[in-house]
Structure formats: C-alpha cells, structure tokens
N, C-alpha and C. Protein backbone atom coordinates (compact mmCIF):
# COMPACT_ATOMS: atom_id res chain seq x y z
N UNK A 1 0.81 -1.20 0.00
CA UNK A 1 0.00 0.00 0.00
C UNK A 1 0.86 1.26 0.00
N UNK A 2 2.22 1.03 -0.16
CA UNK A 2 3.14 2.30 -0.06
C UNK A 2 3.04 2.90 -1.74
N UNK A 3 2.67 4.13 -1.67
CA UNK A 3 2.96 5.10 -2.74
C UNK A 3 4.56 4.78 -3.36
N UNK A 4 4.76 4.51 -4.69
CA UNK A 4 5.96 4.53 -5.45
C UNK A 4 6.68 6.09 -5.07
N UNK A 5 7.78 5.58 -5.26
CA UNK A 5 8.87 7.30 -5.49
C UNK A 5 8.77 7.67 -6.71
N UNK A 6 8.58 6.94 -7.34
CA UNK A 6 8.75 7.06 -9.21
C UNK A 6 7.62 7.92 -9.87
N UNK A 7 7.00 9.06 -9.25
CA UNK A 7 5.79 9.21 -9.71
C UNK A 7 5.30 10.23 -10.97
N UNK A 8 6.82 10.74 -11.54
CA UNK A 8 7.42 11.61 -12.41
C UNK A 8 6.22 11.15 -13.90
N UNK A 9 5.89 10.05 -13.77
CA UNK A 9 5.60 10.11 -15.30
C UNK A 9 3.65 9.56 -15.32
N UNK A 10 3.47 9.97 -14.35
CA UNK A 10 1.91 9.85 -14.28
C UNK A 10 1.70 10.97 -14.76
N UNK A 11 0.86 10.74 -15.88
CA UNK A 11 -0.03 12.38 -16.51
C UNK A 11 -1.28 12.34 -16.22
N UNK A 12 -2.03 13.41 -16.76
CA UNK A 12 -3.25 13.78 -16.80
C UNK A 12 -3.64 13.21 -17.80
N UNK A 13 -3.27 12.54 -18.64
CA UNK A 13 -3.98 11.43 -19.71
C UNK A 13 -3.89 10.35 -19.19
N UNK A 14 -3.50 9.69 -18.06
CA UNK A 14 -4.09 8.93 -17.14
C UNK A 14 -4.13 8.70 -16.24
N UNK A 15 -5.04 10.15 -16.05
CA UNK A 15 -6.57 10.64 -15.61
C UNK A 15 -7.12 10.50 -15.76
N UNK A 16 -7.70 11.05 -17.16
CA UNK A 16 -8.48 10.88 -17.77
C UNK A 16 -9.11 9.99 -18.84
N UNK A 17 -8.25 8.85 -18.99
CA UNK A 17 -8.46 7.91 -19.75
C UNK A 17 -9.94 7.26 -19.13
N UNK A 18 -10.29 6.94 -18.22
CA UNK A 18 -11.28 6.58 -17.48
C UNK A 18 -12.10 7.27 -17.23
N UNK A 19 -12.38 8.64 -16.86
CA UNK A 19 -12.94 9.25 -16.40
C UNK A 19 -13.51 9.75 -17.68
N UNK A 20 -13.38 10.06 -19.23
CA UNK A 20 -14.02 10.18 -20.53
C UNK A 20 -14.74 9.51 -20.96
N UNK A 21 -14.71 8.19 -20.60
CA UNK A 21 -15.48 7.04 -20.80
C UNK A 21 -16.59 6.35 -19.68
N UNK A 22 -16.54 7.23 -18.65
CA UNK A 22 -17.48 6.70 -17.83
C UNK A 22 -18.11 8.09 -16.92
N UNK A 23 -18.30 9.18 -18.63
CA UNK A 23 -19.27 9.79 -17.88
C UNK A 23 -20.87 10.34 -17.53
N UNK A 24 -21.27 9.18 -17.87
CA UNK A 24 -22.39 8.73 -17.80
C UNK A 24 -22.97 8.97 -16.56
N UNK A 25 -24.29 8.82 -15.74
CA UNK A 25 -24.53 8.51 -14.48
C UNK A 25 -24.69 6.87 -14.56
N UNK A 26 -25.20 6.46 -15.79
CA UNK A 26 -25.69 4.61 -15.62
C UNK A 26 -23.97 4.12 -15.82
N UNK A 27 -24.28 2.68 -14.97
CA UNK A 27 -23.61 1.90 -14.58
C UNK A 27 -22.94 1.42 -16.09
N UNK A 28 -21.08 1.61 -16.17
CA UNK A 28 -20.62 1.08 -17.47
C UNK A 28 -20.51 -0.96 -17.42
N UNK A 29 -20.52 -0.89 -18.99
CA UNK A 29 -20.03 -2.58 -18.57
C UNK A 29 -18.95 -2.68 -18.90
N UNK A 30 -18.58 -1.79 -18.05
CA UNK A 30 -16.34 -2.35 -18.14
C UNK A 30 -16.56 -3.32 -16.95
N UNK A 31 -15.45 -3.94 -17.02
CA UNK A 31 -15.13 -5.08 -15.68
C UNK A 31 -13.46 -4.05 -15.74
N UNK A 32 -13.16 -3.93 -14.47
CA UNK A 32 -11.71 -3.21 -13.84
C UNK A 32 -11.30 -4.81 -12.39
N UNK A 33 -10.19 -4.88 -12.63
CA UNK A 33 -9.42 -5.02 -11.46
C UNK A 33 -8.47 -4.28 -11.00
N UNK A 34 -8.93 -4.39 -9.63
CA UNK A 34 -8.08 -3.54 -8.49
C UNK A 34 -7.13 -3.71 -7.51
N UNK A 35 -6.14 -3.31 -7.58
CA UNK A 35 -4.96 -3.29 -6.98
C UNK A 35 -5.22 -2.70 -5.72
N UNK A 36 -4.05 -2.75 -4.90
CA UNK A 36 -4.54 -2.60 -3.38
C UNK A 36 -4.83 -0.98 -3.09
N UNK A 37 -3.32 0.17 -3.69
CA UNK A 37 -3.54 1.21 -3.43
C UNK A 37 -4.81 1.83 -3.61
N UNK A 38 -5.41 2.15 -4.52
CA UNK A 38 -6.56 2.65 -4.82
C UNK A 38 -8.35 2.32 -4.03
N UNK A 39 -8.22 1.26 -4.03
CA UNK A 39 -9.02 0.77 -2.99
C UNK A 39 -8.70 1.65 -1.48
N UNK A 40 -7.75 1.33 -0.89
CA UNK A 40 -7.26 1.62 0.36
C UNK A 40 -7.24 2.90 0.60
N UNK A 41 -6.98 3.68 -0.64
CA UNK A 41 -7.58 5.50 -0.05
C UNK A 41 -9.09 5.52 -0.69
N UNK A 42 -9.74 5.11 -2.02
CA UNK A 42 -11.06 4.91 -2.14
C UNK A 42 -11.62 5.03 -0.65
N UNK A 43 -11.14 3.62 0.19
CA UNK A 43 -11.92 3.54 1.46
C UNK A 43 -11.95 4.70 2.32
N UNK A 44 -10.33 5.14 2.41
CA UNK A 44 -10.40 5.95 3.35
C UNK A 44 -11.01 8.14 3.89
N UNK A 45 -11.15 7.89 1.76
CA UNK A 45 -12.07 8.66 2.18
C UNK A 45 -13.34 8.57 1.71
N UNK A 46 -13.93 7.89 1.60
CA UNK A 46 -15.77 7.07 1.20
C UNK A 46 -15.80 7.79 0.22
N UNK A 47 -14.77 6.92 -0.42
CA UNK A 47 -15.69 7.46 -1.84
C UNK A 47 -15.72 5.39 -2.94
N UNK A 48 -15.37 4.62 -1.81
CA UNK A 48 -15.75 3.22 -2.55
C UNK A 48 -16.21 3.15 -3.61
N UNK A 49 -17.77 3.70 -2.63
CA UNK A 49 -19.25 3.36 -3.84
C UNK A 49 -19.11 4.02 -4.81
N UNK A 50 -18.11 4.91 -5.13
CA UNK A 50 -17.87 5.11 -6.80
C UNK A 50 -17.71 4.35 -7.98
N UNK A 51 -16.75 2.87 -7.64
CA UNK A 51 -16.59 1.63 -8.15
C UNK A 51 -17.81 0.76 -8.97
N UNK A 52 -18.80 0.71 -8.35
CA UNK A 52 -19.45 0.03 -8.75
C UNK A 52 -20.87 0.92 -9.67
N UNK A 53 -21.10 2.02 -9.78
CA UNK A 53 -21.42 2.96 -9.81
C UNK A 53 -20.45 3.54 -11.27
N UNK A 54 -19.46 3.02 -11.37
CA UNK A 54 -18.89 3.53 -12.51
C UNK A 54 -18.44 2.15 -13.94
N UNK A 55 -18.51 0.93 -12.77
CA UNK A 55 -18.20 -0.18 -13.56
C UNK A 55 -19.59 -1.42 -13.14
N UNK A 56 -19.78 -1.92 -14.39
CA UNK A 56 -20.17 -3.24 -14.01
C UNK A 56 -20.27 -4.49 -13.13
N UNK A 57 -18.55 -4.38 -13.19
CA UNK A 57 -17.76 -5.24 -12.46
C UNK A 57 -16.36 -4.46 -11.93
N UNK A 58 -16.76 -5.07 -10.55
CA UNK A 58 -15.06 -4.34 -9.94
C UNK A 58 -14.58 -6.03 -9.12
N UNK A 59 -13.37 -6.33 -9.68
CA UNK A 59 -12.54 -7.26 -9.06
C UNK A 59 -11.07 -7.43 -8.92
N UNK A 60 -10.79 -8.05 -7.78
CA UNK A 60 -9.57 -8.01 -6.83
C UNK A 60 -9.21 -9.44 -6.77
N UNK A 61 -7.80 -9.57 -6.88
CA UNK A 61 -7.34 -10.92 -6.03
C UNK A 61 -7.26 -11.00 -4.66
N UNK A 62 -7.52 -12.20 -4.26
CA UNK A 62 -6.97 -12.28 -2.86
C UNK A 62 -6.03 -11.86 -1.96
N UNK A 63 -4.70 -11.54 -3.09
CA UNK A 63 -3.33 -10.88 -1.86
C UNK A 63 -3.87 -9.73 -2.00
N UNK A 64 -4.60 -8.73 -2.59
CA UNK A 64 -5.32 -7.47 -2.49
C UNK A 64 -6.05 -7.33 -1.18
N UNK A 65 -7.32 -8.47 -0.79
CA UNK A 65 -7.47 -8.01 0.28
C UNK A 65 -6.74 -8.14 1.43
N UNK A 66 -5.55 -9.73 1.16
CA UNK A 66 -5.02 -9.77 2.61
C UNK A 66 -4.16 -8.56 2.90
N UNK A 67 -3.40 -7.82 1.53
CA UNK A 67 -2.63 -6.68 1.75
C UNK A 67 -3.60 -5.89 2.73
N UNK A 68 -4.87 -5.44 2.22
CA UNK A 68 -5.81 -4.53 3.02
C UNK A 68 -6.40 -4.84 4.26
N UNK A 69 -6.25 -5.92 4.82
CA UNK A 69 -5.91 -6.40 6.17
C UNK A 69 -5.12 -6.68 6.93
N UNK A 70 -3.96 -6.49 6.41
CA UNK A 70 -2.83 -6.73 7.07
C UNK A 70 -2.58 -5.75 8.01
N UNK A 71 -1.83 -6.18 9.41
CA UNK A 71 -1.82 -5.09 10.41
C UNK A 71 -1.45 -3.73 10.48
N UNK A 72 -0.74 -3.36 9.14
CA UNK A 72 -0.14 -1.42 9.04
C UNK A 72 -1.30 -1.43 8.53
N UNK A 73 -2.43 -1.73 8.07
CA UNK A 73 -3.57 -0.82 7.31
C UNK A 73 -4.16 -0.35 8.39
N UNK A 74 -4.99 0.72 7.73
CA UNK A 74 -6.04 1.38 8.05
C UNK A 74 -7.09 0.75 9.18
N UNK A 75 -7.23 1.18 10.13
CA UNK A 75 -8.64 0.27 10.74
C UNK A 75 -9.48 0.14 9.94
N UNK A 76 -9.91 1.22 9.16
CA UNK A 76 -11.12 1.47 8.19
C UNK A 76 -11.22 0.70 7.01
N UNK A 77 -9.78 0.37 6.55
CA UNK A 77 -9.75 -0.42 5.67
C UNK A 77 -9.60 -1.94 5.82
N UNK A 78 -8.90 -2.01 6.83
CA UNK A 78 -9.32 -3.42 7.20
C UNK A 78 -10.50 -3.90 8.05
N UNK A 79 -11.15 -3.28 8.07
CA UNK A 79 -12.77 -3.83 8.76
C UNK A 79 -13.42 -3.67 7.19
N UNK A 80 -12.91 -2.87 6.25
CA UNK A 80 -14.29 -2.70 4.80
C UNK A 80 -13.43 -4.60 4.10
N UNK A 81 -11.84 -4.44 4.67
CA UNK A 81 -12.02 -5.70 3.01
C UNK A 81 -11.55 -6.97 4.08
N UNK A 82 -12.17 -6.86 5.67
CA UNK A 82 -12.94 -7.92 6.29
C UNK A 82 -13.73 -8.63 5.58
N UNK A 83 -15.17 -7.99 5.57
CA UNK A 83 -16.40 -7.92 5.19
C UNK A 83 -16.03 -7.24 3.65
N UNK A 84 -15.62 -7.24 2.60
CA UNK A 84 -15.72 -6.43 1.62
C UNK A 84 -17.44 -6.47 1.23
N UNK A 85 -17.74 -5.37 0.04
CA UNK A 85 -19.06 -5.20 0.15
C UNK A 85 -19.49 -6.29 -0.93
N UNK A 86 -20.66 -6.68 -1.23
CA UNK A 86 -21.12 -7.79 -2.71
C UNK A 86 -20.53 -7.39 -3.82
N UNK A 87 -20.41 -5.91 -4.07
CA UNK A 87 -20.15 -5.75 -5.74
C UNK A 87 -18.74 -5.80 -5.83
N UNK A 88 -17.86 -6.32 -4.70
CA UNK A 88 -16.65 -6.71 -5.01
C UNK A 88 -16.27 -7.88 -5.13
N UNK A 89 -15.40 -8.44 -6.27
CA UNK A 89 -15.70 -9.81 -6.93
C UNK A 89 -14.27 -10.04 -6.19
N UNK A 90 -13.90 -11.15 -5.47
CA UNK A 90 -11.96 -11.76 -5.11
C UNK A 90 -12.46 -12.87 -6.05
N UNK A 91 -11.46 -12.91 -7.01
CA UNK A 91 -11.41 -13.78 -7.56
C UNK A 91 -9.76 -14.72 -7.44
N UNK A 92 -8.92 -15.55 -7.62
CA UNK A 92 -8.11 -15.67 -7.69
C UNK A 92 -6.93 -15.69 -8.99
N UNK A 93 -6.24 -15.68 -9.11
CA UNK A 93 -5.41 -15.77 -10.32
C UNK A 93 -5.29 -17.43 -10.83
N UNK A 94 -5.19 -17.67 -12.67
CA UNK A 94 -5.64 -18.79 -12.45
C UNK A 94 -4.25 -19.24 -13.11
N UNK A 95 -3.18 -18.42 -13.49
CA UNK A 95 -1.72 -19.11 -13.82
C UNK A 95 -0.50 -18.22 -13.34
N UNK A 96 0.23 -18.90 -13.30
CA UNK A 96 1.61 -18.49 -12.35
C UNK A 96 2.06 -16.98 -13.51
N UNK A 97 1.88 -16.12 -12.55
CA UNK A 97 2.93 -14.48 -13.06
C UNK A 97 4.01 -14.67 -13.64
N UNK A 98 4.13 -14.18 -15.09
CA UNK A 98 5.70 -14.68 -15.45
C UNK A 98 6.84 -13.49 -14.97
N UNK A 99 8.42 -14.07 -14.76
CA UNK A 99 9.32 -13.46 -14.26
C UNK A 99 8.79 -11.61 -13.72
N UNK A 100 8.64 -11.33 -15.19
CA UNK A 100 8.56 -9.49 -15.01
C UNK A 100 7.74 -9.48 -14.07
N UNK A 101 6.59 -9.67 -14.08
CA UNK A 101 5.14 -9.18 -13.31
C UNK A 101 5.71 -9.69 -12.10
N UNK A 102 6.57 -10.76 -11.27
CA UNK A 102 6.75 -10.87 -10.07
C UNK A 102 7.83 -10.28 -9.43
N UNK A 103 8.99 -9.16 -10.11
CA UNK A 103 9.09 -8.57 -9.41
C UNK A 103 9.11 -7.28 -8.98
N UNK A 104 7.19 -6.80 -9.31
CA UNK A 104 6.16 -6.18 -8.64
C UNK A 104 5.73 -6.53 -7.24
N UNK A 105 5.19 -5.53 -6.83
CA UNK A 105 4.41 -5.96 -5.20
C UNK A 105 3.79 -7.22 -5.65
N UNK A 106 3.42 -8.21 -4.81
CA UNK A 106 2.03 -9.13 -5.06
C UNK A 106 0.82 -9.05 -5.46
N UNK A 107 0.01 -7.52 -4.83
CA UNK A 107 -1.09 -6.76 -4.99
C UNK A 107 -1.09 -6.55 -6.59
N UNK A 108 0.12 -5.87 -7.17
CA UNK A 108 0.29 -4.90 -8.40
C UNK A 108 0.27 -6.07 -9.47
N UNK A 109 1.00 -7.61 -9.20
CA UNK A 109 1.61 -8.76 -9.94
C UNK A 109 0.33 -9.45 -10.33
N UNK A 110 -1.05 -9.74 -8.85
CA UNK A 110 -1.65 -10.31 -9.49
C UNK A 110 -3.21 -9.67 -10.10
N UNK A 111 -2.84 -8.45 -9.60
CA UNK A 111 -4.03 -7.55 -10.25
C UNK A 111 -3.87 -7.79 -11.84
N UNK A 112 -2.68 -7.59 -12.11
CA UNK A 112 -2.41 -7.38 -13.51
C UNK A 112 -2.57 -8.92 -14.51
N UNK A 113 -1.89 -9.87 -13.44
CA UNK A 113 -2.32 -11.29 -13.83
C UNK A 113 -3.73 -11.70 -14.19
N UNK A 114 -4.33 -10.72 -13.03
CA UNK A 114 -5.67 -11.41 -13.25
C UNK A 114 -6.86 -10.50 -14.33
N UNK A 115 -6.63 -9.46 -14.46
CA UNK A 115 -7.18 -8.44 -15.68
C UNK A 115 -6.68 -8.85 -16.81
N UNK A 116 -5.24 -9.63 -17.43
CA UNK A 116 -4.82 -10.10 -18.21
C UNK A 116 -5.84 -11.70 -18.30
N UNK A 117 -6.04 -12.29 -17.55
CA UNK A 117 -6.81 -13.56 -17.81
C UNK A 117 -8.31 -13.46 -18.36
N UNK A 118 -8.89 -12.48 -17.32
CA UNK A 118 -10.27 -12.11 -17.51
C UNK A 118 -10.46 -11.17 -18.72
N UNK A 119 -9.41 -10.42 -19.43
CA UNK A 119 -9.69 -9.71 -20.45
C UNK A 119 -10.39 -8.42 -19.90
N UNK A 120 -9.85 -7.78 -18.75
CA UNK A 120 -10.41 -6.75 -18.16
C UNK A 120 -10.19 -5.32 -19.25
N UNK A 121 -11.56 -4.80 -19.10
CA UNK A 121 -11.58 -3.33 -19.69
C UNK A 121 -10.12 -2.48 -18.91
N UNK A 122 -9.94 -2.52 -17.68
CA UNK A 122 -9.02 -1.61 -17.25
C UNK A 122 -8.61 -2.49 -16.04
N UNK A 123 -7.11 -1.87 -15.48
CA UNK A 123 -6.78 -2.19 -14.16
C UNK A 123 -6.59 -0.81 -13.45
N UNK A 124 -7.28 -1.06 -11.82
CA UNK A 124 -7.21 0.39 -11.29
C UNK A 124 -5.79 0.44 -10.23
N UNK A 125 -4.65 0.91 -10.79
CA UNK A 125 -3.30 0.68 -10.16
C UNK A 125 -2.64 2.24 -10.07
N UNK A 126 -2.25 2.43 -8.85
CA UNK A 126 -1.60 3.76 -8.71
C UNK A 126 -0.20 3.77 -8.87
N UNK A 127 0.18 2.60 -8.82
CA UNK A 127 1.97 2.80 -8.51
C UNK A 127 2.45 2.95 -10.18
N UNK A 128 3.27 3.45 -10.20
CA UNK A 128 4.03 3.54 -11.74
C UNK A 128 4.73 2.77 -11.94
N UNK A 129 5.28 1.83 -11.52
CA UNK A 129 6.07 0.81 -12.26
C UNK A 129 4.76 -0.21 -12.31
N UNK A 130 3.83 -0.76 -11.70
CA UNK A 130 2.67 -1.53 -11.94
C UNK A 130 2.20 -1.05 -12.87
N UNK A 131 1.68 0.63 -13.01
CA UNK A 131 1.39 1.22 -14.67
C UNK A 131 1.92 0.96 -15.45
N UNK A 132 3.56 0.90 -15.53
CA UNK A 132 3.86 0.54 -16.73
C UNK A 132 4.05 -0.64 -17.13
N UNK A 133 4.14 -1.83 -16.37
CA UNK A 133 4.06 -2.67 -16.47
C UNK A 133 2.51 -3.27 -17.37
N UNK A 134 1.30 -2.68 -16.62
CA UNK A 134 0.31 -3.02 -17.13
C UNK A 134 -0.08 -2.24 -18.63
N UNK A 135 0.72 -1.08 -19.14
CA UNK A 135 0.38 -0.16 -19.88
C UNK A 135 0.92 -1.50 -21.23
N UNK A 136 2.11 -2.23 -20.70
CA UNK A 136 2.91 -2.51 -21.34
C UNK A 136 2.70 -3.85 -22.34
N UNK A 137 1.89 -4.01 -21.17
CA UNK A 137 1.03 -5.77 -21.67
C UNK A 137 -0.36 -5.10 -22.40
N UNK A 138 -0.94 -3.72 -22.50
CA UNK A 138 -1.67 -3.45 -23.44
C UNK A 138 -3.18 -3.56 -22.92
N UNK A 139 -2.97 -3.28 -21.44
CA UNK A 139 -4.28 -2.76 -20.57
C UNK A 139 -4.75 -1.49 -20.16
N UNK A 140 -5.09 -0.79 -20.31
CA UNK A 140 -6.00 0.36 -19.74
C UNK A 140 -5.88 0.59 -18.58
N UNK A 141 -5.11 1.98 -17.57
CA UNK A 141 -4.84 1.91 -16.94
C UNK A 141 -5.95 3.03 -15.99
N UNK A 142 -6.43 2.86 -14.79
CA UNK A 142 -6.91 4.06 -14.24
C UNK A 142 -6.22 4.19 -12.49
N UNK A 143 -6.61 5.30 -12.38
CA UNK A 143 -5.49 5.39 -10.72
C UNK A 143 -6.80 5.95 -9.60
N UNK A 144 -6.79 6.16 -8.62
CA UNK A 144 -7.75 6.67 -7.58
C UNK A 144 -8.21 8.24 -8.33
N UNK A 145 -7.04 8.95 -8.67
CA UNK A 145 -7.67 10.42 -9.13
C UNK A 145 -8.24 10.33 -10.36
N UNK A 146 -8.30 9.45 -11.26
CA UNK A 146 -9.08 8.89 -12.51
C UNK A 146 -10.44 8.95 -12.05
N UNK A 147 -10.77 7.98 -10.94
CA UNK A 147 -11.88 7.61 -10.43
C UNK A 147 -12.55 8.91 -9.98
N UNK A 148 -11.78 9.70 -9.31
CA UNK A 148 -12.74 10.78 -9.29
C UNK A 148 -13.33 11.86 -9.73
N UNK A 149 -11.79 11.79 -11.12
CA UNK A 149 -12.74 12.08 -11.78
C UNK A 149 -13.71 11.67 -12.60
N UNK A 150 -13.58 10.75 -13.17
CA UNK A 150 -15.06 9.84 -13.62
C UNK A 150 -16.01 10.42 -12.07
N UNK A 151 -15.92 9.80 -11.31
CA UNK A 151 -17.04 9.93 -10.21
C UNK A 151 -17.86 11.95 -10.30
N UNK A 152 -16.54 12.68 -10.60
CA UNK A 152 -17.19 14.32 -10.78
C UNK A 152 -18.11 14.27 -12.43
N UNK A 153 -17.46 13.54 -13.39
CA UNK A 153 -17.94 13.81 -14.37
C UNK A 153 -19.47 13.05 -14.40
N UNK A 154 -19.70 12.77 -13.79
CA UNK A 154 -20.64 11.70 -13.60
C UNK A 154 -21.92 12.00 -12.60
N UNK A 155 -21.40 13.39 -11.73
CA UNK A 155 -22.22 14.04 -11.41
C UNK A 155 -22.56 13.46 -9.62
N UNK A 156 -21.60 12.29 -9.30
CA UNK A 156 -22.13 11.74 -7.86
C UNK A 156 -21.53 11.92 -6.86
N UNK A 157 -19.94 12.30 -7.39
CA UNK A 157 -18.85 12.94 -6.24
C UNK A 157 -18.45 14.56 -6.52
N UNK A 158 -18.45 14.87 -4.98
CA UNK A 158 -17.69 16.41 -5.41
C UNK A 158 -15.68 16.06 -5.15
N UNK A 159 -15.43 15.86 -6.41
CA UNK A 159 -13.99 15.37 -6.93
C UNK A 159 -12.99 16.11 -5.85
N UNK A 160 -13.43 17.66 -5.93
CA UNK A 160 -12.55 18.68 -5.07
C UNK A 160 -12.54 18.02 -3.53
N UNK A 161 -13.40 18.14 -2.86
CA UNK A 161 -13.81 17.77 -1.79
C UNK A 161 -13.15 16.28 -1.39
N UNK A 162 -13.47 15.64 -2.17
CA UNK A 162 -12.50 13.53 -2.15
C UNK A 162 -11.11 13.91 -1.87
N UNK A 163 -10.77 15.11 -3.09
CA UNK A 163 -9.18 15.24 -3.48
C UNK A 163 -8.40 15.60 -2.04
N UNK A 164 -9.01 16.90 -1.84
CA UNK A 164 -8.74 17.33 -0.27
C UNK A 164 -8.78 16.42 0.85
N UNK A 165 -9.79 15.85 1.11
CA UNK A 165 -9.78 14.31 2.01
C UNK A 165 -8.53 13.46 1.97
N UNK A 166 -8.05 13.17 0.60
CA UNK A 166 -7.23 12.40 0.13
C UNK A 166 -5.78 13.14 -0.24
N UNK A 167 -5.91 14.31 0.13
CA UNK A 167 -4.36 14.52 0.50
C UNK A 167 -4.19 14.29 1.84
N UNK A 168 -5.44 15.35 2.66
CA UNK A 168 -5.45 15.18 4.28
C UNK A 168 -5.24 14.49 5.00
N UNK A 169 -6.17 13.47 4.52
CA UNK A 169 -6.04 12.17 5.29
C UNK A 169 -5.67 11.17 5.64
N UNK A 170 -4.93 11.20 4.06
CA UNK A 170 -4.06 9.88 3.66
C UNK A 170 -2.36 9.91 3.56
N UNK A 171 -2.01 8.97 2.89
CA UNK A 171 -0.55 9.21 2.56
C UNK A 171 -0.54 8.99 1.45
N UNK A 172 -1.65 9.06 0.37
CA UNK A 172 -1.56 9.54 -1.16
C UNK A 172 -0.45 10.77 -1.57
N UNK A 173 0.47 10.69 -2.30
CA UNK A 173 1.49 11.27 -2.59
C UNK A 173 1.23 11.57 -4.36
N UNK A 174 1.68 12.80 -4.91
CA UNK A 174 1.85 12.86 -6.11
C UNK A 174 2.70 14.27 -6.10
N UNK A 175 3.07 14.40 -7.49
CA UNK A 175 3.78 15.65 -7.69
C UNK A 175 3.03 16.53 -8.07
N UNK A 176 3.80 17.91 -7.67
CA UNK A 176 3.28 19.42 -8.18
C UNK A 176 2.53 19.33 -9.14
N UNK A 177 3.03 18.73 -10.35
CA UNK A 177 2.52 18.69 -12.03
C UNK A 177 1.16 18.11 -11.86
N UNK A 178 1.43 17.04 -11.45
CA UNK A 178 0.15 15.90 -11.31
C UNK A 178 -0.78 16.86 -10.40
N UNK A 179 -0.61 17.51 -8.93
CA UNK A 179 -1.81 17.90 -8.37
C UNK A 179 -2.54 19.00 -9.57
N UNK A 180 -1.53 19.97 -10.04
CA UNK A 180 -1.82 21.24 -10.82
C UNK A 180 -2.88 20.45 -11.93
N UNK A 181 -2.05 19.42 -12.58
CA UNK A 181 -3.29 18.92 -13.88
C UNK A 181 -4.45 18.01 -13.63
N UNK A 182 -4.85 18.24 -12.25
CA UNK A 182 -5.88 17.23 -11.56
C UNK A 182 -7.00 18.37 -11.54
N UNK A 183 -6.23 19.20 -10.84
CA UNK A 183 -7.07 20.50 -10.39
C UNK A 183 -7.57 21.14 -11.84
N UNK A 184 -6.72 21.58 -12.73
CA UNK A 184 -7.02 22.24 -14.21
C UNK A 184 -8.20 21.32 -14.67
N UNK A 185 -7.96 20.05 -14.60
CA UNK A 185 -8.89 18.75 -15.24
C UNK A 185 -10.49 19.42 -14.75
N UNK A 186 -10.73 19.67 -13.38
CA UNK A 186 -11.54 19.66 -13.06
C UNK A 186 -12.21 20.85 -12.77
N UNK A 187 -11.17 21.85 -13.21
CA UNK A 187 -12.16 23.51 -13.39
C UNK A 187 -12.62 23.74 -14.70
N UNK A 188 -13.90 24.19 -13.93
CA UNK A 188 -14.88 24.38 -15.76
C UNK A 188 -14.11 25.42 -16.19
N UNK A 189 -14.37 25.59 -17.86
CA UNK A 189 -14.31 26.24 -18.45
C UNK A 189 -14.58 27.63 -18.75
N UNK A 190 -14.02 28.55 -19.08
CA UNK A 190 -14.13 30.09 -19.04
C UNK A 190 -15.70 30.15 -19.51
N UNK A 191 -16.32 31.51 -18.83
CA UNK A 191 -17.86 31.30 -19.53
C UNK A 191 -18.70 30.78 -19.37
N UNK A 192 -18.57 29.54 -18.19
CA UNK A 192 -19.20 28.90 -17.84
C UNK A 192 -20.49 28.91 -16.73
C-alpha cells in the first residue's frame, strides 16, 4: 500500500483515460481489477461506492485483500475488506505471473495477472512501475484520481472535496505537475 517514489511520469492522460469514458450517471459494462492502493484511499475517504457505480464489475485478487488487512492498514480499511461489500468480486489468479510481473508488489503482480486472464476493460493501479508494467502488456490503466474524476464527471462525487480528504487524510502522494493537472482537469471552463 506504499505510494511509489517514481511518480514523475503519471499524466493527466491517465486521468483521464477513465474518467471520458465513464461519464455517464448509468452503470458502465467495463469489468476493472483492483490493486490494493486505490481501494485503500477509495476507502479511506468514502468514496468506494464510486466503483461500482462507474463499472459493471469491480474485481480483486486475494493478496489485495489480505494486503488490506494486514496489520499497518487502516482500521477502516481493514474492517471494509474484512467484510468487503457484494459488488466486489476476489477472484483468484488462475496461472503463475511470469518473471517481469513478479518482481512487482504481489497486490500490483496479481491484479495485472488477473485483468490479463479475464480480459479486463481496465486495471485500477496507482503505482508507476505496476502502470507501466500493465500499460505494457496493453491494458487500460486508471489510478484513484481517474476515479474521481469519472465519479465528478458523472455528477455523484464532489472530486474537489475527495481530493482534499485524500491529500489530508491519507498518505496519497503525487507531484506538483500531477496535483496542478488534476485541479485544471476539473475547473470548468471560461464562460461557464
């Protein structure tokens, strides 16, 4: 659940890769798997129910939730992926990670394993070497600030309000560039 150092090459095009395509209010039929980070501030500042609300299907492997129970988490997060809620699918991975993908976190290795099996629309992964890894194998990538914004464009979250939570509260980390083109993303337009 630790934020990468590497975070130099996350853009605002994915940001928004997700958030263009799901801005709808009805429920998309993408299927996403989710990696641990994103979930784990999702939880921590309620903005979950965005997930299901934006996808069809939202699913996780198993070392996802044990990561999110494991004793440095969150109370909050380990009592939600205790009990995770119904519209979250654990599924398991159904063939061994080859070399590259394992030496990724476990969370990042079999998220990507398992969106690669299932033929997932997207994987929701914050760390940048898991991005590129997954960019690389030719998956669709979205991160927690993707989600909100899909969730603003969509009319059910106030994005600003999550964002602030989720610097505050958390240990979500990003750079200058990245906060500046989060914020630009999400101010209307002159005239408006």
């Amino acid at each position: 659940m630790r934020p990468d150092d590497d975070l130099e090459e996350i853009s605002i095009a994915d940001l928004g890769s997700q958030a263009s395509s799901s801005s709808s209010s009805s429920v998309s039929t993408k299927m996403v798997v989710a990696d641990t980070s994103p979930l784990n501030y999702l939880v921590q500042i309620d903005c979950d129910f965005l997930l299901p609300l934006l996808y069809q299907r939202v699913l996780t492997p198993p070392i996802v939730v044990a990561e999110l129970t494991h004793i440095g988490a969150p109370p909050i997060v380990a009592r939600w992926a205790a009990q995770p809620p119904v519209w979250l699918e654990v599924l398991p991975i159904g063939t061994q990670p080859d070399e590259k993908l394992c030496l990724l976190d476990a969370g990042e290795r079999d998220a990507i394993q398992l969106a690669i099996e299932l033929h997932a629309s997207e994987v929701l992964i914050d760390e940048f070497k898991g991005r590129r890894e997954a960019r690389s194998r030719g998956l669709s990538i979205v991160g927690t600030l993707g989600v909100l914004i899909a969730g603003e464009q969509a009319r059910v979250v106030d994005a600003h309000n999550a964002f602030e939570r989720l610097i505050m509260q958390t240990n979500f980390r990003l750079t200058p560039q990245l906060r500046h083109s989060f914020l630009e993303f999400l101010r209307p337009p002159i005239g408006r």
